[in-house]
PDB file of N, CA and C in Angstrom:
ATOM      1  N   UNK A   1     -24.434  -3.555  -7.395  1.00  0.00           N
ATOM      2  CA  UNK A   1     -24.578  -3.071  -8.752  1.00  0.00           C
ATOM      3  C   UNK A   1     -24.455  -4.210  -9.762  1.00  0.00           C
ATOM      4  N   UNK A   2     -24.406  -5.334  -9.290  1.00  0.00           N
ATOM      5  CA  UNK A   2     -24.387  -6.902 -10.333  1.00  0.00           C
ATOM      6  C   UNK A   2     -23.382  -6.614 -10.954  1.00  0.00           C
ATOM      7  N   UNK A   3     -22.324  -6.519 -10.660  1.00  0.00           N
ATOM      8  CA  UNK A   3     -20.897  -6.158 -11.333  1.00  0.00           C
ATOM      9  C   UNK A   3     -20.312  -7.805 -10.397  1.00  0.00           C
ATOM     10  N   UNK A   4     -19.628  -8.162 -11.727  1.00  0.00           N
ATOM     11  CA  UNK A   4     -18.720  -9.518 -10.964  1.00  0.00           C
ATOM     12  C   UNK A   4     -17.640  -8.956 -10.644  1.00  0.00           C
ATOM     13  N   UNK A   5     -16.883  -9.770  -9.340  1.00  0.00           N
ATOM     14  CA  UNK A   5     -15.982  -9.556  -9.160  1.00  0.00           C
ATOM     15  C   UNK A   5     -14.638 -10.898  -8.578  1.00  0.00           C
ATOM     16  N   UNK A   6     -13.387 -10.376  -8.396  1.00  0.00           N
ATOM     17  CA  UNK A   6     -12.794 -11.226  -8.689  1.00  0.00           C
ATOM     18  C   UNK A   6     -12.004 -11.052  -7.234  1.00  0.00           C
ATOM     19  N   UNK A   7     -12.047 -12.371  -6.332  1.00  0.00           N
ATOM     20  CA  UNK A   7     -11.549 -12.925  -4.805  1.00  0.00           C
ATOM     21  C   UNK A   7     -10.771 -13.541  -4.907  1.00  0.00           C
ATOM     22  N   UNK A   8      -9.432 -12.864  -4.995  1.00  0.00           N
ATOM     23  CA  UNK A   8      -8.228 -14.080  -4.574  1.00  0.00           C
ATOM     24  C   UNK A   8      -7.319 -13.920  -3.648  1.00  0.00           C
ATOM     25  N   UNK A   9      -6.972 -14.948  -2.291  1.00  0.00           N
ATOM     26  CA  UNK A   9      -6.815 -14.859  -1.050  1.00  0.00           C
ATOM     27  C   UNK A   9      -5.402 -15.705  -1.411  1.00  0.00           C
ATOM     28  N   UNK A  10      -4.283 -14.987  -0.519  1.00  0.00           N
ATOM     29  CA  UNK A  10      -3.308 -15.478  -0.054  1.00  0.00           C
ATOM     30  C   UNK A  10      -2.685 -15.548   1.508  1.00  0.00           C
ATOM     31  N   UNK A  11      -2.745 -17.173   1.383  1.00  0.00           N
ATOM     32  CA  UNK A  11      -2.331 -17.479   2.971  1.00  0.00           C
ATOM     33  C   UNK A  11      -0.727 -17.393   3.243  1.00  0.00           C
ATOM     34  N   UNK A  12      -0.088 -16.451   3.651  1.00  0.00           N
ATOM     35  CA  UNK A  12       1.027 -16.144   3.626  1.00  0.00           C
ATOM     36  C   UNK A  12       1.696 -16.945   5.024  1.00  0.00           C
ATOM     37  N   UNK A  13       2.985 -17.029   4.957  1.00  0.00           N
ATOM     38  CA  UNK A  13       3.847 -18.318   5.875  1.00  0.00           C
ATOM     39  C   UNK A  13       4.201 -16.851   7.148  1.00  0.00           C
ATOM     40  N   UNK A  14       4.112 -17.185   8.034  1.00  0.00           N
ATOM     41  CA  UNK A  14       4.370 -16.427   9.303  1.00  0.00           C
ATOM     42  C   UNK A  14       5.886 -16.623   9.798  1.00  0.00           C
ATOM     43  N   UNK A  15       6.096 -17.573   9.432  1.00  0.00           N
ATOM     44  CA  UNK A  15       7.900 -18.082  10.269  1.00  0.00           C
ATOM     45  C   UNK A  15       8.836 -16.556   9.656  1.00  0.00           C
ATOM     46  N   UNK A  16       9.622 -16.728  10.447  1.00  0.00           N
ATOM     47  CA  UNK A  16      10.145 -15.437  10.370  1.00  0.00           C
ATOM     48  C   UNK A  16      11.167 -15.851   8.842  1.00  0.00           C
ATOM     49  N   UNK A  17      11.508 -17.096   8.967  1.00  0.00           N
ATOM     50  CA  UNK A  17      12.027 -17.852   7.395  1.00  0.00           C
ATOM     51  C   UNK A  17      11.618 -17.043   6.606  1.00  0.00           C
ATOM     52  N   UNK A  18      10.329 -16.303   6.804  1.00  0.00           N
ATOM     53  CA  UNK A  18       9.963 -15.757   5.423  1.00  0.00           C
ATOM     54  C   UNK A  18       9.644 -13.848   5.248  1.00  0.00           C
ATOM     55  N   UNK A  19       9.923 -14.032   6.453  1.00  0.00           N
ATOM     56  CA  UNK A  19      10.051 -12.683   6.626  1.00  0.00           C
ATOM     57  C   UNK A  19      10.549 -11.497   4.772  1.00  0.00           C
ATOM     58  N   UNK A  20      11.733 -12.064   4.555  1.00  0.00           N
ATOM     59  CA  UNK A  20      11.572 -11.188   2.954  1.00  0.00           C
ATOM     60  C   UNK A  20      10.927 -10.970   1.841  1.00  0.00           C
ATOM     61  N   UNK A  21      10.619 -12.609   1.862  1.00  0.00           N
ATOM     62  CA  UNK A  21       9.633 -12.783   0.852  1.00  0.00           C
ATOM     63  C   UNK A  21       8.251 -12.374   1.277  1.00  0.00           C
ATOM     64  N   UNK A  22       7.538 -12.579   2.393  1.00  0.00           N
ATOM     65  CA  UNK A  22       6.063 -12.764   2.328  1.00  0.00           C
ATOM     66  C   UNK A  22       5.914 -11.019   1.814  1.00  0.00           C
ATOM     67  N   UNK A  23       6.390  -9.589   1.645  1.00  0.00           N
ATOM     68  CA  UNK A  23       6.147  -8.782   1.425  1.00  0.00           C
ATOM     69  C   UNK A  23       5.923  -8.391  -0.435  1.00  0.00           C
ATOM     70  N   UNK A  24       6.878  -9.777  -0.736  1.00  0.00           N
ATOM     71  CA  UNK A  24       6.490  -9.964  -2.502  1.00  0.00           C
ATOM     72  C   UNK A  24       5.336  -9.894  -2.907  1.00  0.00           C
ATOM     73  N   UNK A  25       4.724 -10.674  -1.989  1.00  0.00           N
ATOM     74  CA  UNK A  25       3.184 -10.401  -2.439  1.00  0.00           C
ATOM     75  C   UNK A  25       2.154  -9.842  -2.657  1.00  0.00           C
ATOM     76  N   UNK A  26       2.719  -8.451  -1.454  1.00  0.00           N
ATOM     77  CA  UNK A  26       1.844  -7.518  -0.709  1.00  0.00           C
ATOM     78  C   UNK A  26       1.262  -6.338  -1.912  1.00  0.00           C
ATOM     79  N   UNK A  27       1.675  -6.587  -3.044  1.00  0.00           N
ATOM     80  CA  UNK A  27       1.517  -5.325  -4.160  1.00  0.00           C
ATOM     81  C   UNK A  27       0.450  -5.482  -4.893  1.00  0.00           C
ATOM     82  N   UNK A  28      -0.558  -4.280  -5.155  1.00  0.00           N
ATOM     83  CA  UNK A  28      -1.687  -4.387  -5.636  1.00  0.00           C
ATOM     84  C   UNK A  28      -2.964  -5.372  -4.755  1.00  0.00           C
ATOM     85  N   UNK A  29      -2.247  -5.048  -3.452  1.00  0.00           N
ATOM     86  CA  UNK A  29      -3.382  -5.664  -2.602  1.00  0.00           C
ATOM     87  C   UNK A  29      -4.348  -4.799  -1.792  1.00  0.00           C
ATOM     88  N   UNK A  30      -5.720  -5.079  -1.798  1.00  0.00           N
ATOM     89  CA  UNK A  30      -6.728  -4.274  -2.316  1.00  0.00           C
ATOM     90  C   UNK A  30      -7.244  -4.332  -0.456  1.00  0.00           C
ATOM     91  N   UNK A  31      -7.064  -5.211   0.698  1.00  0.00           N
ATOM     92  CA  UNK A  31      -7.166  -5.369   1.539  1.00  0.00           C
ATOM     93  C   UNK A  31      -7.010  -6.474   2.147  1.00  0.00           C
ATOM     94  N   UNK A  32      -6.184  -6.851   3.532  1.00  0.00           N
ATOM     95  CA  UNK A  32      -5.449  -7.316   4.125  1.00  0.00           C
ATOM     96  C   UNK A  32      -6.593  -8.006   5.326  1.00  0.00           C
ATOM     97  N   UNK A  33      -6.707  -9.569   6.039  1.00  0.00           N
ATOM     98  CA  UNK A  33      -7.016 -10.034   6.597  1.00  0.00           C
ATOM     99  C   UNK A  33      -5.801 -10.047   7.873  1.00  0.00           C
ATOM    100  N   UNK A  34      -6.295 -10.126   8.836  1.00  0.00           N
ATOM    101  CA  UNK A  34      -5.178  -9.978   9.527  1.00  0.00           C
ATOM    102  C   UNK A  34      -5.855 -11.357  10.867  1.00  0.00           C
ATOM    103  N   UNK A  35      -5.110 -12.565  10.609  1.00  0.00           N
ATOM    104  CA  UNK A  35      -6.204 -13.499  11.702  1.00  0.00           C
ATOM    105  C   UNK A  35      -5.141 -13.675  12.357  1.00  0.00           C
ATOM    106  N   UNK A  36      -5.859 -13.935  13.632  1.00  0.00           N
ATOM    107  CA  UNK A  36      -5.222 -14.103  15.008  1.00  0.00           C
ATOM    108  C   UNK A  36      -6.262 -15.500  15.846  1.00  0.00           C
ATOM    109  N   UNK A  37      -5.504 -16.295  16.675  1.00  0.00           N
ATOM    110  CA  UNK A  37      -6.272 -17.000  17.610  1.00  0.00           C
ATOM    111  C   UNK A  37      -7.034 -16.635  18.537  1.00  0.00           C
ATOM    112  N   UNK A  38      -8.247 -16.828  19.361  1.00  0.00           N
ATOM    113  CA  UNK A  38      -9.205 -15.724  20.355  1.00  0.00           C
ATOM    114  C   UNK A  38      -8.666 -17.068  21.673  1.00  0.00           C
ATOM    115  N   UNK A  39      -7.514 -17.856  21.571  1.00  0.00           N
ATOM    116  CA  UNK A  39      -7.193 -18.368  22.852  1.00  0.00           C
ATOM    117  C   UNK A  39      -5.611 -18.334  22.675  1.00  0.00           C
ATOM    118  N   UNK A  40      -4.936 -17.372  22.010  1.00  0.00           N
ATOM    119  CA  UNK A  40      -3.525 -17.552  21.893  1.00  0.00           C
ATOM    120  C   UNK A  40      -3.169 -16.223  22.299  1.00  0.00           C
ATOM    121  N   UNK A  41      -2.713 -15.521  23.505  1.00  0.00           N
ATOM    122  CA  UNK A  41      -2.293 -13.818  23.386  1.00  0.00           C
ATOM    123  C   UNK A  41      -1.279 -13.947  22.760  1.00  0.00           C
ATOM    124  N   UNK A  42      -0.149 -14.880  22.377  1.00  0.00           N
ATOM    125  CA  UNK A  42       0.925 -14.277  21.377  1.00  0.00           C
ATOM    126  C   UNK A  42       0.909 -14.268  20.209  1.00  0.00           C
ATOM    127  N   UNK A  43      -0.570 -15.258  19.970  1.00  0.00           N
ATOM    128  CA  UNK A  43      -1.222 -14.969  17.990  1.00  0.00           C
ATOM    129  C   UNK A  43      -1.902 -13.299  18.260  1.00  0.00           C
ATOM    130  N   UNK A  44      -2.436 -12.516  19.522  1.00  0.00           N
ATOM    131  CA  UNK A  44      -2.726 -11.730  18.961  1.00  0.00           C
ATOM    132  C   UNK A  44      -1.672 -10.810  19.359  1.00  0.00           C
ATOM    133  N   UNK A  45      -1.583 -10.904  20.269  1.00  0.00           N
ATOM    134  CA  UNK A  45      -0.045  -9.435  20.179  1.00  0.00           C
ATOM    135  C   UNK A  45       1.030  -9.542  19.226  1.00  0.00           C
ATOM    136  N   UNK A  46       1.002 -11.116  18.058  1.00  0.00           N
ATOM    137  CA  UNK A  46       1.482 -10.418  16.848  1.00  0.00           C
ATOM    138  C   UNK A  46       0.698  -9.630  16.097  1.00  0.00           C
ATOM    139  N   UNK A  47      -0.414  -9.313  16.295  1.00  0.00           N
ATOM    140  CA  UNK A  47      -1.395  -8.443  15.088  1.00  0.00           C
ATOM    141  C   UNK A  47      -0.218  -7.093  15.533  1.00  0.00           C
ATOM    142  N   UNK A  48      -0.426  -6.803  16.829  1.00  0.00           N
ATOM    143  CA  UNK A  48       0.093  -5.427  16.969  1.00  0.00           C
ATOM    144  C   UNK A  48       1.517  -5.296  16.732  1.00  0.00           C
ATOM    145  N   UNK A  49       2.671  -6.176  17.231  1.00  0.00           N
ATOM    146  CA  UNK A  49       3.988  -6.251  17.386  1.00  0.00           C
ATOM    147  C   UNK A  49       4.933  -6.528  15.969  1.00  0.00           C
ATOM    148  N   UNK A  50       4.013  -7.564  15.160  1.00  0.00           N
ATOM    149  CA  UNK A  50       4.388  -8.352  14.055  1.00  0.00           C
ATOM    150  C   UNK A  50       3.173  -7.408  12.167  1.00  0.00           C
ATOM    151  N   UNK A  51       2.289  -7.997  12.695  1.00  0.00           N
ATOM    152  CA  UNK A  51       1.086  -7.870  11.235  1.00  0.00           C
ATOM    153  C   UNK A  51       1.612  -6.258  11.214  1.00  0.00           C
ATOM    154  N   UNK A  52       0.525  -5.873  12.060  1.00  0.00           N
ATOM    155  CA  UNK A  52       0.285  -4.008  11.619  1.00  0.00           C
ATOM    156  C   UNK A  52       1.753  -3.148  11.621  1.00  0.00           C
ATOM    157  N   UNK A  53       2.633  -3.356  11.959  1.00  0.00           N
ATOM    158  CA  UNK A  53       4.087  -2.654  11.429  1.00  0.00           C
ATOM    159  C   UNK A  53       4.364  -3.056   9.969  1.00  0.00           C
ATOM    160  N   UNK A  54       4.365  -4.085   9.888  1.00  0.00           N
ATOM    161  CA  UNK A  54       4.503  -4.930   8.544  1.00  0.00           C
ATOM    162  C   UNK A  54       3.981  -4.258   7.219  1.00  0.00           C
ATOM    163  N   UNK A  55       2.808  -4.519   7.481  1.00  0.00           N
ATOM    164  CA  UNK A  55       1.767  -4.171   6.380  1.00  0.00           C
ATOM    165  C   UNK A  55       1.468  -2.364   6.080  1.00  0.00           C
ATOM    166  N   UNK A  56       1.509  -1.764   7.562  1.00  0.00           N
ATOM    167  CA  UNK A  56       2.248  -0.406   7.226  1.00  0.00           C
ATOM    168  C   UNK A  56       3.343   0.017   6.394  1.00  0.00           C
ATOM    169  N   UNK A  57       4.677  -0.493   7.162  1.00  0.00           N
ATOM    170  CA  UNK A  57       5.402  -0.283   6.179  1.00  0.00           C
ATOM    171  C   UNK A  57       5.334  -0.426   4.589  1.00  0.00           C
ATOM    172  N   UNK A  58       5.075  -1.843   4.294  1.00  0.00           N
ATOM    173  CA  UNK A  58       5.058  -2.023   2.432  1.00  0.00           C
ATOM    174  C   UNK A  58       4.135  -2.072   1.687  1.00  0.00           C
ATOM    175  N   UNK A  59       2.700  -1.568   2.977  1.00  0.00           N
ATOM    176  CA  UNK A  59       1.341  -1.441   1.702  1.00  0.00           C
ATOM    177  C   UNK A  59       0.786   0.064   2.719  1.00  0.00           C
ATOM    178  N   UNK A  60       1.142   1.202   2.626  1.00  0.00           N
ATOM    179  CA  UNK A  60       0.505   1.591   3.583  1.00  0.00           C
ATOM    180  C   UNK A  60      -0.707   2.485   3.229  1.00  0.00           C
ATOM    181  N   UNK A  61      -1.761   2.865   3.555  1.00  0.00           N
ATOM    182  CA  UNK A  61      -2.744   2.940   3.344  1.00  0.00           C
ATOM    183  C   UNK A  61      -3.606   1.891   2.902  1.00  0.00           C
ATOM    184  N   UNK A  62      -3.075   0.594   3.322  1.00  0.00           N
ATOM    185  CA  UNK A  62      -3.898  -0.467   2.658  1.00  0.00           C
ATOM    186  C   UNK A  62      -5.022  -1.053   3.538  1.00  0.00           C
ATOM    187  N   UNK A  63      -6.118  -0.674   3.701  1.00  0.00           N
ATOM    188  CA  UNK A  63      -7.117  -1.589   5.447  1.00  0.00           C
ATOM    189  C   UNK A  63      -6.915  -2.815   5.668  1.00  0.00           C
ATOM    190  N   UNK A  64      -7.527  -2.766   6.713  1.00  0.00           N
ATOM    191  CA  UNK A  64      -7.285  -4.594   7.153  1.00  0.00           C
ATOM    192  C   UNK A  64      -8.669  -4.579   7.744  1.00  0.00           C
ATOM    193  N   UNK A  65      -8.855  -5.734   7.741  1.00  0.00           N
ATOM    194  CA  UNK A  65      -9.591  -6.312   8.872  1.00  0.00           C
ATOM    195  C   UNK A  65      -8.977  -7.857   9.516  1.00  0.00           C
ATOM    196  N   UNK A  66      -9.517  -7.389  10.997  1.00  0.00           N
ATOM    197  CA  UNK A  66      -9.061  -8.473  12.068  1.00  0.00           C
ATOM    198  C   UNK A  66     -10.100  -9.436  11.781  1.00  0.00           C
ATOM    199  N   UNK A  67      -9.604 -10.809  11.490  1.00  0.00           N
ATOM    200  CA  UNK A  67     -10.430 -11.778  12.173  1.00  0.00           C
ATOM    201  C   UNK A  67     -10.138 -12.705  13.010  1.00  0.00           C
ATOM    202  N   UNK A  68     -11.154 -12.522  14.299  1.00  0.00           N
ATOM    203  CA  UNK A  68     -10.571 -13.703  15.473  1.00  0.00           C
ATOM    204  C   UNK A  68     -11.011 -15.058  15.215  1.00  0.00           C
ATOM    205  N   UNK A  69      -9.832 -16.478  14.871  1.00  0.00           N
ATOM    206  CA  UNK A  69     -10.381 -17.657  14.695  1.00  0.00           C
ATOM    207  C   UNK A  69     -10.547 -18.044  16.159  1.00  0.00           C
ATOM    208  N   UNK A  70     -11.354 -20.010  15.789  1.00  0.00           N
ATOM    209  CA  UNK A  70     -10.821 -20.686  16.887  1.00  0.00           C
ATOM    210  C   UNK A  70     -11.964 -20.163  17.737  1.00  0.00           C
ATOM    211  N   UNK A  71     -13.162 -19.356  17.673  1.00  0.00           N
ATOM    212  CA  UNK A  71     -13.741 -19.144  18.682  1.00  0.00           C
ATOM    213  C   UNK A  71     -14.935 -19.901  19.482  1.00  0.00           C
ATOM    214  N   UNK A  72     -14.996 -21.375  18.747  1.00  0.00           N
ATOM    215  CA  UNK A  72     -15.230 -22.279  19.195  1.00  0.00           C
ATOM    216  C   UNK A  72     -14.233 -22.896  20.076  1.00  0.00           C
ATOM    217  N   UNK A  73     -13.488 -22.619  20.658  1.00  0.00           N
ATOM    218  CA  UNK A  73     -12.624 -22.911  21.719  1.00  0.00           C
ATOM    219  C   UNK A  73     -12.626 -22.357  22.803  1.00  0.00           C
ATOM    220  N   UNK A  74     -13.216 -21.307  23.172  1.00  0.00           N
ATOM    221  CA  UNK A  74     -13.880 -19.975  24.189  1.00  0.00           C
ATOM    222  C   UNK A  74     -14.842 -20.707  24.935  1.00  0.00           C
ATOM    223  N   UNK A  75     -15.465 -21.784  24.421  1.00  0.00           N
ATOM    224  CA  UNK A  75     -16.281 -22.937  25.384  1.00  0.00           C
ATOM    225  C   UNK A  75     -16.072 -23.935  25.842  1.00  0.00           C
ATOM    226  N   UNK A  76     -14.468 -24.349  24.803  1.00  0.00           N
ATOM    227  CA  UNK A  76     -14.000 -25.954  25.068  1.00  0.00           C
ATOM    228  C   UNK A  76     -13.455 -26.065  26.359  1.00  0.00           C
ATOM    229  N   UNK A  77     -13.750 -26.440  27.087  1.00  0.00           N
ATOM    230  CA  UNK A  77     -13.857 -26.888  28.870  1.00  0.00           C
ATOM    231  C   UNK A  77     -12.266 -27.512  28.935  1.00  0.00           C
ATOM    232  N   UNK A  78     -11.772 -28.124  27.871  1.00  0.00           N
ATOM    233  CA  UNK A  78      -9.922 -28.363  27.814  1.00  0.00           C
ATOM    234  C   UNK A  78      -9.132 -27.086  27.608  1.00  0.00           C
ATOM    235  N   UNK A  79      -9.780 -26.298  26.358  1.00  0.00           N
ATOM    236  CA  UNK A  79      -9.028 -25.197  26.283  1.00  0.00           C
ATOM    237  C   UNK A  79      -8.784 -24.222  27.544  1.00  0.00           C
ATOM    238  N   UNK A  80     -10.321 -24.021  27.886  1.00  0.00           N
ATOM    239  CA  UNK A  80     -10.717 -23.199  28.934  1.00  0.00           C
ATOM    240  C   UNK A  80      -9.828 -23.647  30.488  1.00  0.00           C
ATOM    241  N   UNK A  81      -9.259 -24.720  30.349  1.00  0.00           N
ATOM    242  CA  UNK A  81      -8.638 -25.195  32.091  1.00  0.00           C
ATOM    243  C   UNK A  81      -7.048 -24.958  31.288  1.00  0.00           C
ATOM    244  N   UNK A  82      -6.784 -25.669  30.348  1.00  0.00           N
ATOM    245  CA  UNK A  82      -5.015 -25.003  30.023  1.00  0.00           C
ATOM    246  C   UNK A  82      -5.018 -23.761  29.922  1.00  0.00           C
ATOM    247  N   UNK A  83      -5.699 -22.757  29.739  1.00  0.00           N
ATOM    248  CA  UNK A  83      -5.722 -21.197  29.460  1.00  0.00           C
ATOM    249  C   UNK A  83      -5.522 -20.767  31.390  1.00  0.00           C
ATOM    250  N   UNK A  84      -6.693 -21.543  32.162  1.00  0.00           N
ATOM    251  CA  UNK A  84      -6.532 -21.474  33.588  1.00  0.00           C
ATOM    252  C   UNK A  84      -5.420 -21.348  34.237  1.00  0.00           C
ATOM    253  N   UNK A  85      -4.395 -22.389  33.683  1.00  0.00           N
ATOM    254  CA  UNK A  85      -3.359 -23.080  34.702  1.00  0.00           C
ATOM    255  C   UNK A  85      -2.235 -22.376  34.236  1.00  0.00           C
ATOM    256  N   UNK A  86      -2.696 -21.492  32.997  1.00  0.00           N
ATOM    257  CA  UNK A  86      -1.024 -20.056  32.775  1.00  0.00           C
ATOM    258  C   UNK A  86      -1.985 -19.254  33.329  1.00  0.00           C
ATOM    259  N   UNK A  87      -3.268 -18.839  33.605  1.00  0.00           N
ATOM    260  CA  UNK A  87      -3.556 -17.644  34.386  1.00  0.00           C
ATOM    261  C   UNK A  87      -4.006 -16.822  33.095  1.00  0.00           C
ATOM    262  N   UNK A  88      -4.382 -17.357  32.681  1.00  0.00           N
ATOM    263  CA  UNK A  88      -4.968 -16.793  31.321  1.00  0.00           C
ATOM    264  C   UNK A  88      -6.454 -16.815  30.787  1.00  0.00           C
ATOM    265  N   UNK A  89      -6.833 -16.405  29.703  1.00  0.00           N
ATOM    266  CA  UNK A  89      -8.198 -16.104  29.029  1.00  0.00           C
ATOM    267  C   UNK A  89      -8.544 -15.955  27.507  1.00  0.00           C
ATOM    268  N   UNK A  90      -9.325 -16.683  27.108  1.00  0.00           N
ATOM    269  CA  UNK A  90      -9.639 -16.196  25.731  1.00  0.00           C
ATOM    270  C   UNK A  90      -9.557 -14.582  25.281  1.00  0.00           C
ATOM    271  N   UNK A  91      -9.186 -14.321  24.126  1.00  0.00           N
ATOM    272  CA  UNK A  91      -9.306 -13.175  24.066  1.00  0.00           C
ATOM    273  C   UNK A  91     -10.615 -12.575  23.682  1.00  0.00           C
ATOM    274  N   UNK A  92     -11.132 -11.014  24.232  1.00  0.00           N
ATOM    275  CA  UNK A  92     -12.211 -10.932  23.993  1.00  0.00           C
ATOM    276  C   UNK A  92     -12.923 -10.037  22.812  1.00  0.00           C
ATOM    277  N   UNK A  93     -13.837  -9.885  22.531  1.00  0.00           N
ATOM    278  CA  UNK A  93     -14.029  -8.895  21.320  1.00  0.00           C
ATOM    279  C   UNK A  93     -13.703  -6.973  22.057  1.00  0.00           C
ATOM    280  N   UNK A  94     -13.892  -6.748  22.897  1.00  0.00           N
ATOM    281  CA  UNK A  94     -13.871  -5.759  23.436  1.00  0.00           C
ATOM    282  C   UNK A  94     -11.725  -5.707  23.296  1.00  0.00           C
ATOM    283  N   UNK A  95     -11.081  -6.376  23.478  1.00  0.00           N
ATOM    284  CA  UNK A  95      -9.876  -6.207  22.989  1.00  0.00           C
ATOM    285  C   UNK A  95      -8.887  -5.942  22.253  1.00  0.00           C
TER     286      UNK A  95
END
C-alpha cells in the first residue's frame, strides 16, 4: 500500500547475566526473531527450552519467526567431520 514503515531490530545478550534485563525490551514488540545455529543442537534446543518460554511469558501473543543461521556450514567438510566425531548432524529444516 506504499505506506513507509519503520524496522528497528534488537540483538539481545543471551548469557544468562542478562536474563532480567533482556525482557526490558520486550514491550511494544511487534514480532520476535528467534535465531538459532543449523550446526549447534544446543543453539537450537534453546529455541524450545530457553527463547519460546521466555517470550511467552512477557510478550505473549507476540509471533516469532525462526531463523536458521550458519547454513553455509551444512557443506563445510570441517564442520561436517567435528559434527561426525560427537555423532552428530546439522540441523534440518524438517526439524
Amino acid at each position: 500500500d506504499s505506506k513507509p514503515i519503520s524496522l528497528g531490530l534488537w540483538d539481545t545478550a543471551g548469557q544468562e547475566d542478562y536474563d532480567r534485563l533482556r525482557p526490558l525490551s520486550y514491550p511494544q514488540t511487534d514480532v520476535f526473531l528467534i535465531c538459532f545455529s543449523v550446526v549447534s543442537r544446543a543453539s537450537f534446543e534453546n529455541v524450545k527450552t530457553k527463547w519460546l518460554p521466555e517470550i511467552r511469558h512477557h510478550a505473549p501473543g507476540v509471533p516469532f519467526i525462526l531463523v536458521g543461521t550458519k547454513l553455509d556450514l551444512r557443506e563445510d567438510e570441517e564442520t561436517l567431520e567435528k559434527l561426525r566425531e560427537k555423532k552428530m548432524q546439522p540441523i534440518t529444516t524438517e526439524q
